[in-house]
Protein backbone atom coordinates (compact mmCIF):
# COMPACT_ATOMS: atom_id res chain seq x y z
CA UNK A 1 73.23 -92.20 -41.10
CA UNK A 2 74.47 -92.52 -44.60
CA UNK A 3 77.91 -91.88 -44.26
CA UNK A 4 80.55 -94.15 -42.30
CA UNK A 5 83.78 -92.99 -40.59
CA UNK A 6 85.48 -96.48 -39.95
CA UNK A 7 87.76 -94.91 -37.45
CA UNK A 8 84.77 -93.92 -35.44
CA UNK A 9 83.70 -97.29 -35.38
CA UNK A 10 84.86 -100.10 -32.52
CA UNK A 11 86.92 -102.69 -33.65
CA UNK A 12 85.78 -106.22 -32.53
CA UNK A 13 88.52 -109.04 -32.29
CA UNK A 14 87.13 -111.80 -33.77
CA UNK A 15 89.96 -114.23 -33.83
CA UNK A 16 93.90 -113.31 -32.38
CA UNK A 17 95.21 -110.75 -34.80
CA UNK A 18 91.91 -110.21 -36.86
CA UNK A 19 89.64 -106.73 -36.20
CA UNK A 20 86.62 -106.02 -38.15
CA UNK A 21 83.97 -103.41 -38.29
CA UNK A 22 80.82 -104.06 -39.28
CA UNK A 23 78.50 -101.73 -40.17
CA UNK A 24 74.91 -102.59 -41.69
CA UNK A 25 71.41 -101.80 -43.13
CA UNK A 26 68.47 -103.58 -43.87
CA UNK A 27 69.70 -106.51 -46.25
CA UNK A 28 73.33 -105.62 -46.61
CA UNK A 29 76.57 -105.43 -44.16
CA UNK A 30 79.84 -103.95 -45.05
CA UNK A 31 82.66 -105.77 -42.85
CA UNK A 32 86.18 -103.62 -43.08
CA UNK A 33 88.54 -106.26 -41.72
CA UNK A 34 92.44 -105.61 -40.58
CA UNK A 35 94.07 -108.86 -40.08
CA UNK A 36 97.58 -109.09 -38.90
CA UNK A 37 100.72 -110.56 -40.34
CA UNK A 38 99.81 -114.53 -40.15
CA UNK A 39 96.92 -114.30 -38.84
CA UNK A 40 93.69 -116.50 -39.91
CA UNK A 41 90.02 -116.49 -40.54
CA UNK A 42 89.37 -120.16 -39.99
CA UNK A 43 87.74 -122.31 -42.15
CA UNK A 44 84.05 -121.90 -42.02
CA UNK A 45 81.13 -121.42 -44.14
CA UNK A 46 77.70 -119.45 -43.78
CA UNK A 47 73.99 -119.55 -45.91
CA UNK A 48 75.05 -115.92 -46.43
CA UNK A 49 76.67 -114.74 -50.02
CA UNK A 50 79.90 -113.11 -49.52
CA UNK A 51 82.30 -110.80 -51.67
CA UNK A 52 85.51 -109.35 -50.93
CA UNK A 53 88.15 -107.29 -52.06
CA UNK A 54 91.67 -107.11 -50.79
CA UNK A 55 92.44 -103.14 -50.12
CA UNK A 56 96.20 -103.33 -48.94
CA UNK A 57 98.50 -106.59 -48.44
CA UNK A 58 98.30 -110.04 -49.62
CA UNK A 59 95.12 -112.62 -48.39
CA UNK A 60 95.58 -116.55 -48.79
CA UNK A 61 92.34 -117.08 -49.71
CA UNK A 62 90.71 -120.63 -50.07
CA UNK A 63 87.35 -120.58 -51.17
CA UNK A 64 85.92 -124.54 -51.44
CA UNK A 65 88.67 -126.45 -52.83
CA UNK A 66 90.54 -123.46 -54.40
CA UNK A 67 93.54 -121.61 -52.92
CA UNK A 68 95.42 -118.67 -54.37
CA UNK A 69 96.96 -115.60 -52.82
CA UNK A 70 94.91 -112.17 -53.42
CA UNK A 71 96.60 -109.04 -53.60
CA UNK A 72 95.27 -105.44 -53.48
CA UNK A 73 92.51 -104.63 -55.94
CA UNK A 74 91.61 -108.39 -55.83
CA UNK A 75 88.09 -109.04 -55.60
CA UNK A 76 86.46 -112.59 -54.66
CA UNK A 77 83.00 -114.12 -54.51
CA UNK A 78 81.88 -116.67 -51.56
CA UNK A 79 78.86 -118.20 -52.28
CA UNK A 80 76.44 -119.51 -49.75
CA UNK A 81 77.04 -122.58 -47.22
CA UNK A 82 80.60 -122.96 -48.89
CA UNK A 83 83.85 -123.37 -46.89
CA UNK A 84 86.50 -120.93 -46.97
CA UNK A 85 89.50 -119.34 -44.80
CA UNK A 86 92.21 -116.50 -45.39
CA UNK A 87 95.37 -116.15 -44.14
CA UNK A 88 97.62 -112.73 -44.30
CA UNK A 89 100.72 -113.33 -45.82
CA UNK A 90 103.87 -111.67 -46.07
CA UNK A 91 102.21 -108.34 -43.91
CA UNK A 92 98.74 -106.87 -42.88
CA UNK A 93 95.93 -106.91 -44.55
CA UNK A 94 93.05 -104.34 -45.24
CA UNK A 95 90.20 -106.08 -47.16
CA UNK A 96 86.23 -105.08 -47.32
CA UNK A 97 83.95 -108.50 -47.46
CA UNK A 98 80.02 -107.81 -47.92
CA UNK A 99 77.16 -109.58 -46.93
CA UNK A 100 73.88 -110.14 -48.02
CA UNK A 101 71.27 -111.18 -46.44
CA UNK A 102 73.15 -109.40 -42.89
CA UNK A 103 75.27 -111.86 -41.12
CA UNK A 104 73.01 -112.01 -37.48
CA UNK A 105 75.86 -112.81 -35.92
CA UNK A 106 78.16 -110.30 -36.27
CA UNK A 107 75.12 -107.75 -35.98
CA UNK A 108 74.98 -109.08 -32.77
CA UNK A 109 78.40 -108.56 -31.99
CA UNK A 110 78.44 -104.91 -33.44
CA UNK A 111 75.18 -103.34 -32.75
CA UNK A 112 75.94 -100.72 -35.81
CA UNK A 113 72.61 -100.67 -37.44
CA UNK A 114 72.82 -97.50 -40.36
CA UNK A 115 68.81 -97.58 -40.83
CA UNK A 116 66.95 -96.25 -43.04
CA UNK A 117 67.82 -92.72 -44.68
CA UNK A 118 65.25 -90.33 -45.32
CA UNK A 119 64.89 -89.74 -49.60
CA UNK A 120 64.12 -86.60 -49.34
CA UNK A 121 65.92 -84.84 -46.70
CA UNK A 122 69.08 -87.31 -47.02
C-alpha cells in the first residue's frame, strides 16, 4: 500500500483537542496531526528523531529551551531524548511530524502498518 488517503484513516485522540494519524513502514512513520484552537502536546521527549512542518495555522513550538511560534510552511527538527511541546495558537492547526526509527507507541495505538511494496509490480 503505497499510497495514503488520510481521510480514510481513523483519527486517534491523543490528548483533548489533538487527532493524529499515523501511518508507517519499516523505519519511518508519518504522523498528520489536527490540533484544535489552544490545544497542547505536552511537554515530553522520546529517543526517536522528529521533524515537522506546520501545514495550516500557527504552532507554539518549544523545542529544549527554545520557544517561537511556527506558521505554515515552517519546518522544525526534534532531536532525540529532547523535551518539547506545541501549542495552537490563534486557530487550528494542520502539521505533518515524522519519525524515525517508528514511534512503538503510537504503532500500537494505530495498527496502520504500509509494508513493504513490491519493486516491480508497485
Amino acid at each position: 500500500m503505497p499510497f495514503i488517503d488520510i481521510k480514510e484513516l481513523p483519527a486517534l485522540e491523543l490528548q483533548p483537542g489533538v487527532r493524529l494519524r499515523t501511518p508507517y513502514g519499516k523505519n519511518l512513520m508519518l504522523s498528520y496531526l489536527e490540533i484544535e484552537e489552544g490545544a497542547t502536546v505536552p511537554l515530553h521527549n522520546h529517543p526517536h528523531e522528529q521533524g515537522g512542518i506546520v501545514l495550516e495555522g500557527k504552532l507554539k513550538m518549544t523545542i529544549g529551551n527554545q520557544t517561537r511560534v511556527c506558521e505554515a510552511g515552517s519546518m522544525f527538527l526534534v532531536p532525540p531524548n529532547v523535551y518539547h511541546k506545541a501549542v495552537a495558537v490563534g486557530g487550528p492547526v494542520r502539521a505533518l511530524d515524522i519519525f524515525s526509527p517508528v514511534r512503538e507507541d503510537y504503532a500500537k495505538l494505530s495498527n496502520t502498518y504500509v509494508g513493504d511494496v513490491d519493486a516491480e509490480t508497485g
